[in-house]
Protein backbone atom coordinates (compact mmCIF):
# COMPACT_ATOMS: atom_id res chain seq x y z
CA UNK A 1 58.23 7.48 -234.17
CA UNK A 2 59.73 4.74 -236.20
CA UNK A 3 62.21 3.19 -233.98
CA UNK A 4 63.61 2.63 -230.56
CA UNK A 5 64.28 -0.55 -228.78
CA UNK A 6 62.28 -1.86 -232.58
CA UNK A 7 63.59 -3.40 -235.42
CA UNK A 8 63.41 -1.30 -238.54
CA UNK A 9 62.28 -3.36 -241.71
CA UNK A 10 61.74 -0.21 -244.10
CA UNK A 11 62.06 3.24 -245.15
CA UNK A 12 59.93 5.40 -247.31
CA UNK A 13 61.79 8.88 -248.07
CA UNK A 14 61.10 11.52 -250.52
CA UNK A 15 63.68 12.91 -252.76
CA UNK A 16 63.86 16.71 -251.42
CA UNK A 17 67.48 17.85 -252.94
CA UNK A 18 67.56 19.42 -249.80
CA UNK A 19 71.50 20.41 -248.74
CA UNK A 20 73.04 19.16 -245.57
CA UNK A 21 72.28 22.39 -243.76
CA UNK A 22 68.74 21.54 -244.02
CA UNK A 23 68.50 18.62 -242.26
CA UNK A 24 66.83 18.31 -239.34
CA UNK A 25 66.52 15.07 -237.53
CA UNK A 26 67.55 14.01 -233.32
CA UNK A 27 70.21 11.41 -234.61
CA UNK A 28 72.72 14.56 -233.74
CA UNK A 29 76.34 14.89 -235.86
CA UNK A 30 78.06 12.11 -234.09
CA UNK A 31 78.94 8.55 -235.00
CA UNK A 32 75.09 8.26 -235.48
CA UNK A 33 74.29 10.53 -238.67
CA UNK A 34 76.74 12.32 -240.52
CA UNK A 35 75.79 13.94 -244.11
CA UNK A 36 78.70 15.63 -246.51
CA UNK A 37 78.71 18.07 -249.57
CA UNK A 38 82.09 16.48 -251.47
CA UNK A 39 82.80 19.41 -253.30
CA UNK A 40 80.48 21.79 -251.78
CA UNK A 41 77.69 21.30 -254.10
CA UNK A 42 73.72 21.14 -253.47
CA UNK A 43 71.96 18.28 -254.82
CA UNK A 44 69.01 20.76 -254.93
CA UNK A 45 70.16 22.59 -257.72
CA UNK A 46 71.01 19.32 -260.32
CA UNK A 47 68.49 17.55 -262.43
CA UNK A 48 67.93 14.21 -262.25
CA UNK A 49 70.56 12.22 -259.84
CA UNK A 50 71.83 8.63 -259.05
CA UNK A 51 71.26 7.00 -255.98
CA UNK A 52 72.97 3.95 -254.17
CA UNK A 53 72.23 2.80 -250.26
CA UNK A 54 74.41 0.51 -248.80
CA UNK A 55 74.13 -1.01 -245.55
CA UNK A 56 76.79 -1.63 -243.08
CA UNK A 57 76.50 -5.48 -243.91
CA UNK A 58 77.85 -4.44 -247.59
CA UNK A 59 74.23 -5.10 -248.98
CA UNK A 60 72.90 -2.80 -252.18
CA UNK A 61 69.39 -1.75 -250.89
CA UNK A 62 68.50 0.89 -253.51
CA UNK A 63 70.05 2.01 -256.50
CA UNK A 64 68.62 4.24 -259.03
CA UNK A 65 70.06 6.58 -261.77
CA UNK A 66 67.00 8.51 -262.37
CA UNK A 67 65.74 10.58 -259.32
CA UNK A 68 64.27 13.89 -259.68
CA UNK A 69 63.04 15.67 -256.78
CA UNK A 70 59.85 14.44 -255.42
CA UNK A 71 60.49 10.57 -256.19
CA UNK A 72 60.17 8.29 -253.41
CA UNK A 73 63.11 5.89 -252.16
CA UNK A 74 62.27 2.82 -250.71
CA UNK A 75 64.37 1.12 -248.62
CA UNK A 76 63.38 -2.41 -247.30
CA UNK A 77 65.14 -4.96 -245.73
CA UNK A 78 66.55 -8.16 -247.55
CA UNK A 79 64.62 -10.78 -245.61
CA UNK A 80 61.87 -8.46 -244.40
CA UNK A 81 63.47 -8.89 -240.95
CA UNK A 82 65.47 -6.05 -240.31
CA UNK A 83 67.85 -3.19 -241.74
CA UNK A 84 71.19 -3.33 -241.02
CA UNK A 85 72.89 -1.13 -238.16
CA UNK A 86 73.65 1.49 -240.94
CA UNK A 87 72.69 2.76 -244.10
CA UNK A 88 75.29 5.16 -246.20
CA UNK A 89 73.75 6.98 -249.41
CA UNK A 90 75.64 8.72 -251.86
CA UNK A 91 73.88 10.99 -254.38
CA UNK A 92 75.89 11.84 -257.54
CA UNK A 93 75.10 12.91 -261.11
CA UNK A 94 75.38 10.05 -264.43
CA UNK A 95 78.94 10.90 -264.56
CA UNK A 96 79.33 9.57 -260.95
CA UNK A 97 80.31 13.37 -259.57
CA UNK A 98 79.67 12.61 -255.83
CA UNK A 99 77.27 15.44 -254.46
CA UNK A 100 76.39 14.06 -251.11
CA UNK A 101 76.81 11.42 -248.51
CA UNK A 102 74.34 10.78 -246.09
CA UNK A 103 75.15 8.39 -243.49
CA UNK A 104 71.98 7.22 -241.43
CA UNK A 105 71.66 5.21 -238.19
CA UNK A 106 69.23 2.21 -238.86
CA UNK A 107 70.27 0.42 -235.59
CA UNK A 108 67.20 1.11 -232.89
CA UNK A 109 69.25 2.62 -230.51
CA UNK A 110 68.25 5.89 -231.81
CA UNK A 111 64.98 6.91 -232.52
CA UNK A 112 63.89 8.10 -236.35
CA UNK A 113 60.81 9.93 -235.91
CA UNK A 114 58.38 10.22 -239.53
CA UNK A 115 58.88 13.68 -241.50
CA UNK A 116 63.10 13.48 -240.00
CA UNK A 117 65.33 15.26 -242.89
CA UNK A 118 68.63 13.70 -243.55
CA UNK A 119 70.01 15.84 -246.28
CA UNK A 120 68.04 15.22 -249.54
CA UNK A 121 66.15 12.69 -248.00
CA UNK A 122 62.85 13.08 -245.83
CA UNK A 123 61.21 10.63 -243.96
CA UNK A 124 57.60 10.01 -244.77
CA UNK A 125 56.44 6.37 -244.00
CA UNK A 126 58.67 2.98 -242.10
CA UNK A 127 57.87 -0.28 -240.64
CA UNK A 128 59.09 -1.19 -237.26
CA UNK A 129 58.93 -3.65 -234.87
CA UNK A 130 56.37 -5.35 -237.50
CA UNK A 131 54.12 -2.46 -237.77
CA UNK A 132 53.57 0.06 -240.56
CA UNK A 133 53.70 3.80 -239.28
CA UNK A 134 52.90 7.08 -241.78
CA UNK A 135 52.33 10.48 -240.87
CA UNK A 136 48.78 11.85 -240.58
CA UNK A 137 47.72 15.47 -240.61
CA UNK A 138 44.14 16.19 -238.59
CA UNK A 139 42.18 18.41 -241.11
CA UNK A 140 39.49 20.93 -239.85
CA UNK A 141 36.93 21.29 -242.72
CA UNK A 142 34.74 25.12 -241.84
């Protein structure tokens, strides 16, 4: 788990181009996490997209205009202290064509376990509470 009741001070996602249907994460459809399809489209489908996080504090944490599926986003804080409450991510092509919005609760209020799916994004690695956390597979060699 990456947060509850501890400070978040960075994200590691992957790229998926996964749709909004497909995400699957406990932050629920509320006030909390909200993603949106503008005009209906799946980033999944498009080449290589722009990206642009912005925190509820009106701070530019990422921004990229060459993402292909598989690339890793980074998202870390500004002082290495802590994220802000809320991070809002809009995926569009060069030609700024909005194909999703992905609205993620940073706050630790709500817990953001590794491997969550928020839209195109997937959770793989984060730093909380000072600590770094990944995900680790057991392997059973025969």
């Amino acid at each position: 788990m990456c947060s509850e009741d501890e400070v978040l001070s960075l994200l590691k996602f992957t790229y998926s181009g996964n749709s909004c249907a497909q995400s699957s994460n406990n932050q629920g459809n509320d006030s909390r996490y909200s993603c949106s399809e503008p005009n209906g489209s799946n980033p999944n489908f498009m080449g290589s997209v722009e990206i642009e996080c912005i925190g509820s504090n009106d701070i530019l944490y990422f921004k990229s205009s060459n993402v292909e599926q598989g690339d890793t986003i980074l998202i870390a804080s500004q002082d290495n202290t802590s994220l802000p409450e809320k991070l809002a991510c809009l995926i569009s092509d060069n030609d700024s064509d909005t194909y999703q919005i992905v609205d993620i609760d940073t706050s630790n209020d709500y817990a953001i376990r590794l491997k969550d799916s928020f839209g195109a994004f997937t959770l793989e690695s984060c730093t909380s509470g000072g600590t770094p956390k990944t995900c680790q597979y057991d392997v059973e060699y025969t």
